[in-house]
C-alpha atoms as a PDB file:
ATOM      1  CA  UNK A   1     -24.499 -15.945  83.579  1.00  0.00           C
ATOM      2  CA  UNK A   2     -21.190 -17.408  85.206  1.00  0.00           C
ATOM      3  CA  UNK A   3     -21.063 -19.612  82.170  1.00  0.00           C
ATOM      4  CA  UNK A   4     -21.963 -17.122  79.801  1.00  0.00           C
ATOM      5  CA  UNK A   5     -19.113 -14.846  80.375  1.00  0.00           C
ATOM      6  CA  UNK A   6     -16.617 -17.204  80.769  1.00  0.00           C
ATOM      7  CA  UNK A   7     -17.278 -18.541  77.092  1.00  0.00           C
ATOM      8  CA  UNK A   8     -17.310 -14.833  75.962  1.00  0.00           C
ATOM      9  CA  UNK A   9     -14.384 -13.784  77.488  1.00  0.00           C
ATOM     10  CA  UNK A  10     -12.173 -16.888  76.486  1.00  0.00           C
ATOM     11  CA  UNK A  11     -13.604 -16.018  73.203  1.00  0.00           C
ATOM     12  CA  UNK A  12     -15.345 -19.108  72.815  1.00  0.00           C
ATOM     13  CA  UNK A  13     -18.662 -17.507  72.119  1.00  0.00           C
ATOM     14  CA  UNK A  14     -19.272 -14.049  70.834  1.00  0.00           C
ATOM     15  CA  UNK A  15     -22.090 -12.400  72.790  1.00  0.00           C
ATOM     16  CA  UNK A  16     -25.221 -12.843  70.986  1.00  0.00           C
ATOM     17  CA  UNK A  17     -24.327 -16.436  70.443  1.00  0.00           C
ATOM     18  CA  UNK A  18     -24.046 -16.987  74.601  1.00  0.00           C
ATOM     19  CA  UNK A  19     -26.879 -14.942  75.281  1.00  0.00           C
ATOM     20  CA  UNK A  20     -29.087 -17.144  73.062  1.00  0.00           C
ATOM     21  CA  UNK A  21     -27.277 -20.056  73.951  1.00  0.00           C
ATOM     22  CA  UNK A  22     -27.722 -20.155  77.782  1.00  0.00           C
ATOM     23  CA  UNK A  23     -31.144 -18.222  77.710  1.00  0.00           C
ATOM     24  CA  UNK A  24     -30.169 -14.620  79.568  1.00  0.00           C
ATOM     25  CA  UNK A  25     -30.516 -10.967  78.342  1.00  0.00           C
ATOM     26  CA  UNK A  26     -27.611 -10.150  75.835  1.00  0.00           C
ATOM     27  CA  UNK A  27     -27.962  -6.455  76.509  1.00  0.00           C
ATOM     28  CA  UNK A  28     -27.258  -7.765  80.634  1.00  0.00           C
ATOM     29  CA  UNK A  29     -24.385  -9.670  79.153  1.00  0.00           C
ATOM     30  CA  UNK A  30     -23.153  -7.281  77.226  1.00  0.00           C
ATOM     31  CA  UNK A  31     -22.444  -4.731  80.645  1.00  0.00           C
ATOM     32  CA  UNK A  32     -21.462  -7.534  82.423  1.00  0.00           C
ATOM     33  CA  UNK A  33     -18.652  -7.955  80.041  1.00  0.00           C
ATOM     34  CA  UNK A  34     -17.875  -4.477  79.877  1.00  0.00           C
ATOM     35  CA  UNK A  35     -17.298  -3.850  83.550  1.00  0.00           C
ATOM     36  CA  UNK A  36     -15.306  -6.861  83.620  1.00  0.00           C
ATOM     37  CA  UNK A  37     -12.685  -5.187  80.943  1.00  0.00           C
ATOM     38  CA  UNK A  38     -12.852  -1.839  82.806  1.00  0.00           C
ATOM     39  CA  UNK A  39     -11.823  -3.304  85.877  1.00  0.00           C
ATOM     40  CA  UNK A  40     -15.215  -3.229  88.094  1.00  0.00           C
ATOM     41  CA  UNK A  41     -16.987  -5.712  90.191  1.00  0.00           C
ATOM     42  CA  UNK A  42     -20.273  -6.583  89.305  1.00  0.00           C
ATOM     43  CA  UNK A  43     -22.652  -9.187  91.324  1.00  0.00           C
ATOM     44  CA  UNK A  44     -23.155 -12.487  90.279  1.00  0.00           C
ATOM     45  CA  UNK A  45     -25.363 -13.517  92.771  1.00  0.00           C
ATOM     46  CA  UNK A  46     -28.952 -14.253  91.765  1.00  0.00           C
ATOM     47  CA  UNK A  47     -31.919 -11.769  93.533  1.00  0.00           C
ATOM     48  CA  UNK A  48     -35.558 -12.773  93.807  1.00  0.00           C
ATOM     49  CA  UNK A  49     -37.583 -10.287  92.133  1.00  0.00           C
ATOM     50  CA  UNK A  50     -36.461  -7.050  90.222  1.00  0.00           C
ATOM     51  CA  UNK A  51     -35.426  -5.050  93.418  1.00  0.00           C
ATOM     52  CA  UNK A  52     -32.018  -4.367  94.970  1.00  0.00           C
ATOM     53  CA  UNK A  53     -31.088  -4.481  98.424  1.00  0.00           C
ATOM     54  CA  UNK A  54     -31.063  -0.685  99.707  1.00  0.00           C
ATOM     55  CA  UNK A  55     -27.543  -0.704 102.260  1.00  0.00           C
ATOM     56  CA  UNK A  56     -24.608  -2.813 101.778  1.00  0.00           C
ATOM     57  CA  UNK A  57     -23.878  -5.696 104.615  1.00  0.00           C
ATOM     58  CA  UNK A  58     -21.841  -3.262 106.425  1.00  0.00           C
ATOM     59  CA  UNK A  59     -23.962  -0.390 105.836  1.00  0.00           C
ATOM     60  CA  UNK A  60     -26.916  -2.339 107.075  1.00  0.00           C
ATOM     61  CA  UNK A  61     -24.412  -3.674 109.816  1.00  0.00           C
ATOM     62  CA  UNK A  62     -23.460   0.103 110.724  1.00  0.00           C
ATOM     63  CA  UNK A  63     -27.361   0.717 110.956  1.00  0.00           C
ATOM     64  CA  UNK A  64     -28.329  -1.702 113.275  1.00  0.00           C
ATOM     65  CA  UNK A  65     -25.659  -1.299 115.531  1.00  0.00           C
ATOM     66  CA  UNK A  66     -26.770   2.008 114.996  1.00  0.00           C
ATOM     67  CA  UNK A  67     -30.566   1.063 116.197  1.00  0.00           C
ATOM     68  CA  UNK A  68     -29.234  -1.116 119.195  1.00  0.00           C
ATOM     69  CA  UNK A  69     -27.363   1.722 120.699  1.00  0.00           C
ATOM     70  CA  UNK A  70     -30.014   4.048 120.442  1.00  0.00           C
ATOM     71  CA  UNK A  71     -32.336   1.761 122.341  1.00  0.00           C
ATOM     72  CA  UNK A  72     -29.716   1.161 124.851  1.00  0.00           C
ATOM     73  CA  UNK A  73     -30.224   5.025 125.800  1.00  0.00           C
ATOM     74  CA  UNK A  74     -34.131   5.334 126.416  1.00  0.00           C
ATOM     75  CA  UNK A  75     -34.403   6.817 122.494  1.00  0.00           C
ATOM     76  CA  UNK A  76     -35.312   4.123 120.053  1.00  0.00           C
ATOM     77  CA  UNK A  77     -35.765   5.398 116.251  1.00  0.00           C
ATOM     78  CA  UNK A  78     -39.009   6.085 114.839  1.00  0.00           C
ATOM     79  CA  UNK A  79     -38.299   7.235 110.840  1.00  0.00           C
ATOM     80  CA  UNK A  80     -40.196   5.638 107.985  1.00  0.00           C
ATOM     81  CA  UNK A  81     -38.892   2.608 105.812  1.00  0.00           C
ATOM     82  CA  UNK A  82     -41.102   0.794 103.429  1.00  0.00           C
ATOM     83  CA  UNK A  83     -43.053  -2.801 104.897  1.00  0.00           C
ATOM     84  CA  UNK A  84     -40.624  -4.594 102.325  1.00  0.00           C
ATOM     85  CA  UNK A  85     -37.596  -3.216 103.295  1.00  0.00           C
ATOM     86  CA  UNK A  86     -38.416  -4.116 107.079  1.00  0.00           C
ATOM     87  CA  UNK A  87     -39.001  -7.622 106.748  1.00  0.00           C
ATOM     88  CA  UNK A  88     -35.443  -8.063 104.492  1.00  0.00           C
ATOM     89  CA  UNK A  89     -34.120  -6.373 107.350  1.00  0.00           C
ATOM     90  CA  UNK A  90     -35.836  -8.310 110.169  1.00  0.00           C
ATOM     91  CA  UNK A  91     -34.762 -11.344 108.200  1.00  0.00           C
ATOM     92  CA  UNK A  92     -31.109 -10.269 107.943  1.00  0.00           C
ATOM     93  CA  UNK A  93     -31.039  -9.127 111.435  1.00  0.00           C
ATOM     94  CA  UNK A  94     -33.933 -11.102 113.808  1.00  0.00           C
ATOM     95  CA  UNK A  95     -32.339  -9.889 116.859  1.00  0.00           C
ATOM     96  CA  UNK A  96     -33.734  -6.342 115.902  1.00  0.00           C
ATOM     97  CA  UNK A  97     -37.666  -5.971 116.697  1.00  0.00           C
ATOM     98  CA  UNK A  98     -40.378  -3.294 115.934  1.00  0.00           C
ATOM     99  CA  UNK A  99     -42.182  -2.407 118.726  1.00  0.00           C
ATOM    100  CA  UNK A 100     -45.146  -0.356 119.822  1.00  0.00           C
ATOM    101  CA  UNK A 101     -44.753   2.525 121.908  1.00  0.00           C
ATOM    102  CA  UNK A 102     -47.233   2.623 124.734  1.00  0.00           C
ATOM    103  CA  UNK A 103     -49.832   5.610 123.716  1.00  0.00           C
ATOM    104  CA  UNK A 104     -50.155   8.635 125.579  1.00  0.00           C
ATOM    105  CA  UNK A 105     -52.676   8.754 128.321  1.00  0.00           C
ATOM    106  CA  UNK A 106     -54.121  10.695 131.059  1.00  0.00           C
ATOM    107  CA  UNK A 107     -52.312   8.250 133.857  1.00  0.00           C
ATOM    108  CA  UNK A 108     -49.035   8.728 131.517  1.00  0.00           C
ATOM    109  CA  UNK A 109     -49.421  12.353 131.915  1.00  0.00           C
ATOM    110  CA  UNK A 110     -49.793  12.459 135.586  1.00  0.00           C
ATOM    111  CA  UNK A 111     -47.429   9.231 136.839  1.00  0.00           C
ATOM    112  CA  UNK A 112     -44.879   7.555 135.849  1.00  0.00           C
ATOM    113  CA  UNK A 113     -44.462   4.200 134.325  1.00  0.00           C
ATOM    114  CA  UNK A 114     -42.835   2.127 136.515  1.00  0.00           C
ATOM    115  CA  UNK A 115     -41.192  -0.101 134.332  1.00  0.00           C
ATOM    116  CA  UNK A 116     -39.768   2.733 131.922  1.00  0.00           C
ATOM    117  CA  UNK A 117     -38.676   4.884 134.864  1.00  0.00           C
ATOM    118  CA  UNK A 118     -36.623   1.647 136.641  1.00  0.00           C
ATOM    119  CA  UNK A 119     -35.446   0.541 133.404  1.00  0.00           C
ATOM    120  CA  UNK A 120     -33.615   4.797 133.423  1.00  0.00           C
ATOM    121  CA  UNK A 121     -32.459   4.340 136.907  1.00  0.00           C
ATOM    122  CA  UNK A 122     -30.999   0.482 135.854  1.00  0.00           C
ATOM    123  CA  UNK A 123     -28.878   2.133 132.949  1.00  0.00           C
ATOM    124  CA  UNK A 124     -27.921   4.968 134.980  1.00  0.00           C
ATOM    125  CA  UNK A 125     -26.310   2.989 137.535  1.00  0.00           C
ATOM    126  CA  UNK A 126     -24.667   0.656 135.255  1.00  0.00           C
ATOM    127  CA  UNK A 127     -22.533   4.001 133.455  1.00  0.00           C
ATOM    128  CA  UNK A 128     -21.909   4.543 136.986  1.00  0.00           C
ATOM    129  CA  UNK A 129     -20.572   1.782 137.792  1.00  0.00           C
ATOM    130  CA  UNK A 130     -18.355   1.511 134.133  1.00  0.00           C
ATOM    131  CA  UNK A 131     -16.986   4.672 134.640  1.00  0.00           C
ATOM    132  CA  UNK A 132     -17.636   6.026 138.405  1.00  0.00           C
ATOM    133  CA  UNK A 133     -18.531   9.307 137.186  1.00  0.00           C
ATOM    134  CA  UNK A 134     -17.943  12.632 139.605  1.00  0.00           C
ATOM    135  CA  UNK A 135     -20.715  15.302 139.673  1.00  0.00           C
ATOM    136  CA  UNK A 136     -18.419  17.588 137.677  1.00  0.00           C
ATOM    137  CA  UNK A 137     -18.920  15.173 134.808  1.00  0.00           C
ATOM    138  CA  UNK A 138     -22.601  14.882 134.979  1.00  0.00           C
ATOM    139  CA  UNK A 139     -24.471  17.030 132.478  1.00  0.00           C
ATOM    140  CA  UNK A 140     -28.255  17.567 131.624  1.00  0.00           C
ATOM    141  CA  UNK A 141     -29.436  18.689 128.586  1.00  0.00           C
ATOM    142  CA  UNK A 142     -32.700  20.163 127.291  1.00  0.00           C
ATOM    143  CA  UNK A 143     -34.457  22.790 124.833  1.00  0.00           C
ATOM    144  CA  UNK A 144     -37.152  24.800 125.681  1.00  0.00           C
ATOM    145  CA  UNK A 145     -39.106  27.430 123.508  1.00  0.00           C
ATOM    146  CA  UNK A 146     -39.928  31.164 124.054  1.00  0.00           C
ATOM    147  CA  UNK A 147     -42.417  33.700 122.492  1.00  0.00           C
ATOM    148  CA  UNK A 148     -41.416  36.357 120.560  1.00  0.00           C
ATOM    149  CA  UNK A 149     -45.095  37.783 120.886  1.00  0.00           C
ATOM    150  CA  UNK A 150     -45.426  38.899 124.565  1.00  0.00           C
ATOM    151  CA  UNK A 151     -48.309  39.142 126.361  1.00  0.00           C
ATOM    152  CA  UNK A 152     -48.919  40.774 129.337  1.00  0.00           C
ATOM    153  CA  UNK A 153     -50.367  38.849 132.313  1.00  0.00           C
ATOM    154  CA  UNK A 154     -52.663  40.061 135.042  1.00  0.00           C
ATOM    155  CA  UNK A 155     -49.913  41.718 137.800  1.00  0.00           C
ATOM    156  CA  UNK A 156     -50.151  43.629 141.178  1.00  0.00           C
ATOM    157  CA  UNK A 157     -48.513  46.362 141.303  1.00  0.00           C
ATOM    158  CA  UNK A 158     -45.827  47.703 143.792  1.00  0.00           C
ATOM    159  CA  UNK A 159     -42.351  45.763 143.273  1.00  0.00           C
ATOM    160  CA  UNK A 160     -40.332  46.160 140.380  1.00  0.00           C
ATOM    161  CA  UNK A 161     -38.705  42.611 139.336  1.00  0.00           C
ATOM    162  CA  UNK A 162     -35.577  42.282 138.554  1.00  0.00           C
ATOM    163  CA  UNK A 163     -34.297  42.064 134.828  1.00  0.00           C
ATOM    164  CA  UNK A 164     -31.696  40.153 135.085  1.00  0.00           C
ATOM    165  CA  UNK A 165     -32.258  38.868 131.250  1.00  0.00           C
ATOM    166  CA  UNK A 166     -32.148  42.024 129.167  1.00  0.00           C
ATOM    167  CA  UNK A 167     -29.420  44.236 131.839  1.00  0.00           C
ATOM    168  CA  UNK A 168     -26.782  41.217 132.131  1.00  0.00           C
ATOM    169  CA  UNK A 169     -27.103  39.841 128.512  1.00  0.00           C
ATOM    170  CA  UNK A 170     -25.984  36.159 128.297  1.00  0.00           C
ATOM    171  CA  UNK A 171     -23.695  34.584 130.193  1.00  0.00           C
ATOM    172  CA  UNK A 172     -19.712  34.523 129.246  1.00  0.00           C
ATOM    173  CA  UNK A 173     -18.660  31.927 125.855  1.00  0.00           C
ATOM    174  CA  UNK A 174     -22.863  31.800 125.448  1.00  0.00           C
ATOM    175  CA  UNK A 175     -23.433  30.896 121.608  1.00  0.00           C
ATOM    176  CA  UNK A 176     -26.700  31.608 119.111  1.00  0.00           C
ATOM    177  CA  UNK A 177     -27.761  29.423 116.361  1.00  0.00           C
ATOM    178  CA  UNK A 178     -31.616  29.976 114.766  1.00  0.00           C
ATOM    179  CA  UNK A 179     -33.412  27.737 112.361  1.00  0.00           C
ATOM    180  CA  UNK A 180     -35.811  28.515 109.848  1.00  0.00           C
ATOM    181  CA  UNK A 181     -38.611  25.890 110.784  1.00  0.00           C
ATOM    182  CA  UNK A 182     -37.770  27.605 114.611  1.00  0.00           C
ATOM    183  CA  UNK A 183     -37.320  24.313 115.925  1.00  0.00           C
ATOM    184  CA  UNK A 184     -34.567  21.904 117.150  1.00  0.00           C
ATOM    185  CA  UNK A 185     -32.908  20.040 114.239  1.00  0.00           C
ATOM    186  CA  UNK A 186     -30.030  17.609 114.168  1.00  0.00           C
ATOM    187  CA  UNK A 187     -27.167  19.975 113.008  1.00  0.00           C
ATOM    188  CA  UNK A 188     -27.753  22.530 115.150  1.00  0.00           C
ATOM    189  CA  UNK A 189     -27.931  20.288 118.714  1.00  0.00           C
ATOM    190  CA  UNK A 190     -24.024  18.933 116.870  1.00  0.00           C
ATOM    191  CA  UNK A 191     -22.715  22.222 116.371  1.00  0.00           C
ATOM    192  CA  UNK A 192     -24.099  22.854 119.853  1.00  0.00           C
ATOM    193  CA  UNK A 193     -22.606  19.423 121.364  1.00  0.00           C
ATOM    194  CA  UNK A 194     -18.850  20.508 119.434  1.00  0.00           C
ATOM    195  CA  UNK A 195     -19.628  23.629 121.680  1.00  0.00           C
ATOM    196  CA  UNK A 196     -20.039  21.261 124.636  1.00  0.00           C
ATOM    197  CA  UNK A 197     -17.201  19.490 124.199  1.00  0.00           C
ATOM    198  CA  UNK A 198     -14.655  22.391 123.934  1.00  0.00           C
ATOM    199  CA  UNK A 199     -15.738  23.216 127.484  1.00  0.00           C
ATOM    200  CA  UNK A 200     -15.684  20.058 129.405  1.00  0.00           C
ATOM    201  CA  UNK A 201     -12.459  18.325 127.447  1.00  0.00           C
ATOM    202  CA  UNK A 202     -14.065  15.036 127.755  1.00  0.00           C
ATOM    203  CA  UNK A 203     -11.472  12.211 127.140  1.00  0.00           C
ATOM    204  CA  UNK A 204     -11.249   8.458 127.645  1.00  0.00           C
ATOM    205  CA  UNK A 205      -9.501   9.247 130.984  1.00  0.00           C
ATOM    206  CA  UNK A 206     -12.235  12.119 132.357  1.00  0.00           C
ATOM    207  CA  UNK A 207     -15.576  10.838 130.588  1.00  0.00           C
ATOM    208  CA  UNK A 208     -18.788  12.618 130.625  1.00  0.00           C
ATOM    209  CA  UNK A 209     -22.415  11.537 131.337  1.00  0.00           C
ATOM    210  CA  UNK A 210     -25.059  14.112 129.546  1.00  0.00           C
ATOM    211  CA  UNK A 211     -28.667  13.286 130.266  1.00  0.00           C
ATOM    212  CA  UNK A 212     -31.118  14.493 127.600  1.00  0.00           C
ATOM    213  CA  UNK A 213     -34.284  13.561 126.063  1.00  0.00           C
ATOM    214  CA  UNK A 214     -35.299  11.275 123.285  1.00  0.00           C
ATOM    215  CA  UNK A 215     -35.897  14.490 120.658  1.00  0.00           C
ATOM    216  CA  UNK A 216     -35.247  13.706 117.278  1.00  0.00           C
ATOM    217  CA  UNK A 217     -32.425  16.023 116.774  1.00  0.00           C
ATOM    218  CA  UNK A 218     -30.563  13.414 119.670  1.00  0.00           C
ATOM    219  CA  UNK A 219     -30.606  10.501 117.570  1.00  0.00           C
ATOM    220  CA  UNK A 220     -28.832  11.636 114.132  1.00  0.00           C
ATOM    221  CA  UNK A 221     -25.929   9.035 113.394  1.00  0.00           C
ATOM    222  CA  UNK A 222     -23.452  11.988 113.340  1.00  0.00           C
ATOM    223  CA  UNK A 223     -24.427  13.497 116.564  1.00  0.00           C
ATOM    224  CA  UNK A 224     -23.753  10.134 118.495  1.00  0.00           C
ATOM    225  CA  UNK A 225     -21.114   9.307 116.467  1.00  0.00           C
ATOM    226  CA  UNK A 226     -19.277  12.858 117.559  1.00  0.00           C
ATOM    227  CA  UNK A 227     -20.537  12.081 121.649  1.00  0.00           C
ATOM    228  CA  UNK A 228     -18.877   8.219 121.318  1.00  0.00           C
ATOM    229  CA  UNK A 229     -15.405   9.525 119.427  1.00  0.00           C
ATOM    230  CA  UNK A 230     -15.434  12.393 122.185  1.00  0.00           C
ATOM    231  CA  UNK A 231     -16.004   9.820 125.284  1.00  0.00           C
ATOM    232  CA  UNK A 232     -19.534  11.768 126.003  1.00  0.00           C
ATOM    233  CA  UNK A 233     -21.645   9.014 127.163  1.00  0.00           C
ATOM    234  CA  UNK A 234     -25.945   9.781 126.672  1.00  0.00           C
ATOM    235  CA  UNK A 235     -28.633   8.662 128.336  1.00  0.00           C
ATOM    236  CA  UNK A 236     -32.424   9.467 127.452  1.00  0.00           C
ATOM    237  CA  UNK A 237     -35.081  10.186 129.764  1.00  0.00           C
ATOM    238  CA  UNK A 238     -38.307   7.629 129.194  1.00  0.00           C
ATOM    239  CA  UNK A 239     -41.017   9.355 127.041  1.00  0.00           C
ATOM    240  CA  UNK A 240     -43.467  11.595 128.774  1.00  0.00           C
ATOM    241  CA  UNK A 241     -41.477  11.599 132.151  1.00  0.00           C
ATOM    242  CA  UNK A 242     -39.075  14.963 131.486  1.00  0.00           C
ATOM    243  CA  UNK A 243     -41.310  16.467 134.111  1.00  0.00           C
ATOM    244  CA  UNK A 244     -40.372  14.760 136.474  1.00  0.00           C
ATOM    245  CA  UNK A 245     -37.126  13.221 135.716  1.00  0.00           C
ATOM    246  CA  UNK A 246     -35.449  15.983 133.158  1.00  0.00           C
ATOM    247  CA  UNK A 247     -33.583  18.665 136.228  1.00  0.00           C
ATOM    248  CA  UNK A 248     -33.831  21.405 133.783  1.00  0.00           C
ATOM    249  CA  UNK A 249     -37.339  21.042 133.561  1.00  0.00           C
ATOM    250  CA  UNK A 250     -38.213  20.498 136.950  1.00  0.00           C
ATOM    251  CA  UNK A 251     -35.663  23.168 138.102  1.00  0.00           C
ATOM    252  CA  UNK A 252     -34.704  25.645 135.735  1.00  0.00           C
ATOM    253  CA  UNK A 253     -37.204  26.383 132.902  1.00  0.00           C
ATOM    254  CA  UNK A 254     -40.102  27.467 134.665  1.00  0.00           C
ATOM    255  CA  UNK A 255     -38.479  30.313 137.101  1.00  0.00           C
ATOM    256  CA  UNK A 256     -36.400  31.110 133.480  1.00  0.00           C
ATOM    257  CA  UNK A 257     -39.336  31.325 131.543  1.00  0.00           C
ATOM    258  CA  UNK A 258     -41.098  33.565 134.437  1.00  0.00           C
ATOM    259  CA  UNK A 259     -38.255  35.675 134.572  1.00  0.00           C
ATOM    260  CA  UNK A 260     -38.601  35.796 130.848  1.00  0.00           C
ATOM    261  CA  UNK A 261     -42.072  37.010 130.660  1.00  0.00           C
ATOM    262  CA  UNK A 262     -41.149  39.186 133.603  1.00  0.00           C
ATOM    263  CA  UNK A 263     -38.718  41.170 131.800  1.00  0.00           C
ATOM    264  CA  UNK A 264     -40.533  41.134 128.536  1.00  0.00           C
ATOM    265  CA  UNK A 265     -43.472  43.035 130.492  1.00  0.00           C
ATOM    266  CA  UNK A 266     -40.895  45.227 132.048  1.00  0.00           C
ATOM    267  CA  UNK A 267     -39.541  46.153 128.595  1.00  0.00           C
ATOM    268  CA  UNK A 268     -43.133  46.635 127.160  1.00  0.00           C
ATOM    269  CA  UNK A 269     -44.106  49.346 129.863  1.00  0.00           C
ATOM    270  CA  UNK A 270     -40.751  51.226 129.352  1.00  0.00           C
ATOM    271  CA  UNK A 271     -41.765  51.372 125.556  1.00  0.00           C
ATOM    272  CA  UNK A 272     -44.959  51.464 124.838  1.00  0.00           C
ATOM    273  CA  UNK A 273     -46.407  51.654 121.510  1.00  0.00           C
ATOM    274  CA  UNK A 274     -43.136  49.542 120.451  1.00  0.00           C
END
């Protein structure tokens, strides 16, 4: 091809002439030669079969860093790519690896997994240790859902609970955001972080540590691309241990969620038929 266009454009050969001559598709030849005289670069470089490599080298390079970091923080990426695709990839970069993740069980449900949980607690003290981090600048982060449908559980009657949901409203600078599937995605949890980050000023000088789980919506490129430019430094929870090592859960959600349903069957009392 090399050949080719060099006899075409020192106008040795016309086209169709070179094309036959050194056995390659004149209508190829032909483009080749016209993106030359506009000015673009084309590839030279011969490809096994007819498909194109999906991600340029730094692309691909952005990805896996992408992939390595993600690991580093307890929330390794599980989206879909084509059994082709992976093996150029493994190929391009072999110190990547695809792993399976250890399957749910009943033991897993009840206990932890030793390994997983020491590997958390290894990380965890090595941020510490990089940036000695106060308690002011450790944050935890979660999502939990709530029923618009209330029901009504079995009470006793006698005290009247307090509704501290519906009388106080939310607390001060609180913000909204609702999505139509009515779950967690990826831009809302980075318009929520942007939120975050207004609030605690986190710089190179006063960092922050936010533990979170390994959701989905954590792992989008632009979401930890936002926490690293900000200095907010995240660490994931192992899989299937956020009830025991996720604060918000162990601490928080279920006296807020009993409070919830408290004042939702306080409300439904004071208007019935509603």
């Amino acid at each position: 091809m090399r050949r080719a266009i060099k006899a075409v454009l020192e106008s040795k050969s016309s086209e169709r002439v070179a094309a036959k001559r050194y056995e390659i598709p004149r209508t190829t030849l032909h483009d080749h030669i016209k993106a030359i005289k506009q000015g673009s670069l084309i590839n030279l470089e011969p490809k096994l079969g007819r498909f194109e490599q999906t991600f340029t080298a730094e692309y691909e390079k952005q990805l896996c860093k992408h992939i390595k970091d993600l690991d580093n923080r307890l929330m390794p990426e599980k989206q879909m790519a084509g059994k082709g695709f992976f093996s150029n990839f493994k190929k391009r970069n072999p110190d990547s690896a695809l792993r399976t993740p250890e399957p749910t069980s009943l033991s897993r449900a009840t206990g932890f997994n030793k390994a997983q949980v020491n590997r958390f607690y290894d990380l965890l003290l090595k941020l510490q240790e990089q940036f000695s981090f106060q308690a002011s600048q450790v944050y935890n982060a979660d999502e939990t859902g709530v029923t618009t449908v209330h029901k009504n559980d079995k009470v006793l009657s006698g005290k009247n609970g307090e509704n501290w949901l519906s009388d106080g409203g939310a607390p001060p600078e609180s913000i909204g955001f609702a999505a139509k599937s009515g779950w967690m995605n990826g831009e809302l949890f980075l318009q929520w972080l942007q939120h975050f980050e207004r609030h605690v000023h986190s710089s190179e000088a006063d960092p922050i540590l936010l533990i979170l789980d390994g959701h989905s919506s954590h792992k989008e490129l632009s979401f930890i691309e936002y926490a690293r430019d900000h200095h907010i430094h995240m660490l994931s929870t192992p899989p299937h241990t956020t009830h025991r090592l996720q604060p918000l859960d162990c601490a928080f959600f279920k006296p807020f969620k009993q409070a919830y349903g408290s004042a939702g069957a306080t409300w439904m009392r004071r208007n019935p038929g509603a």
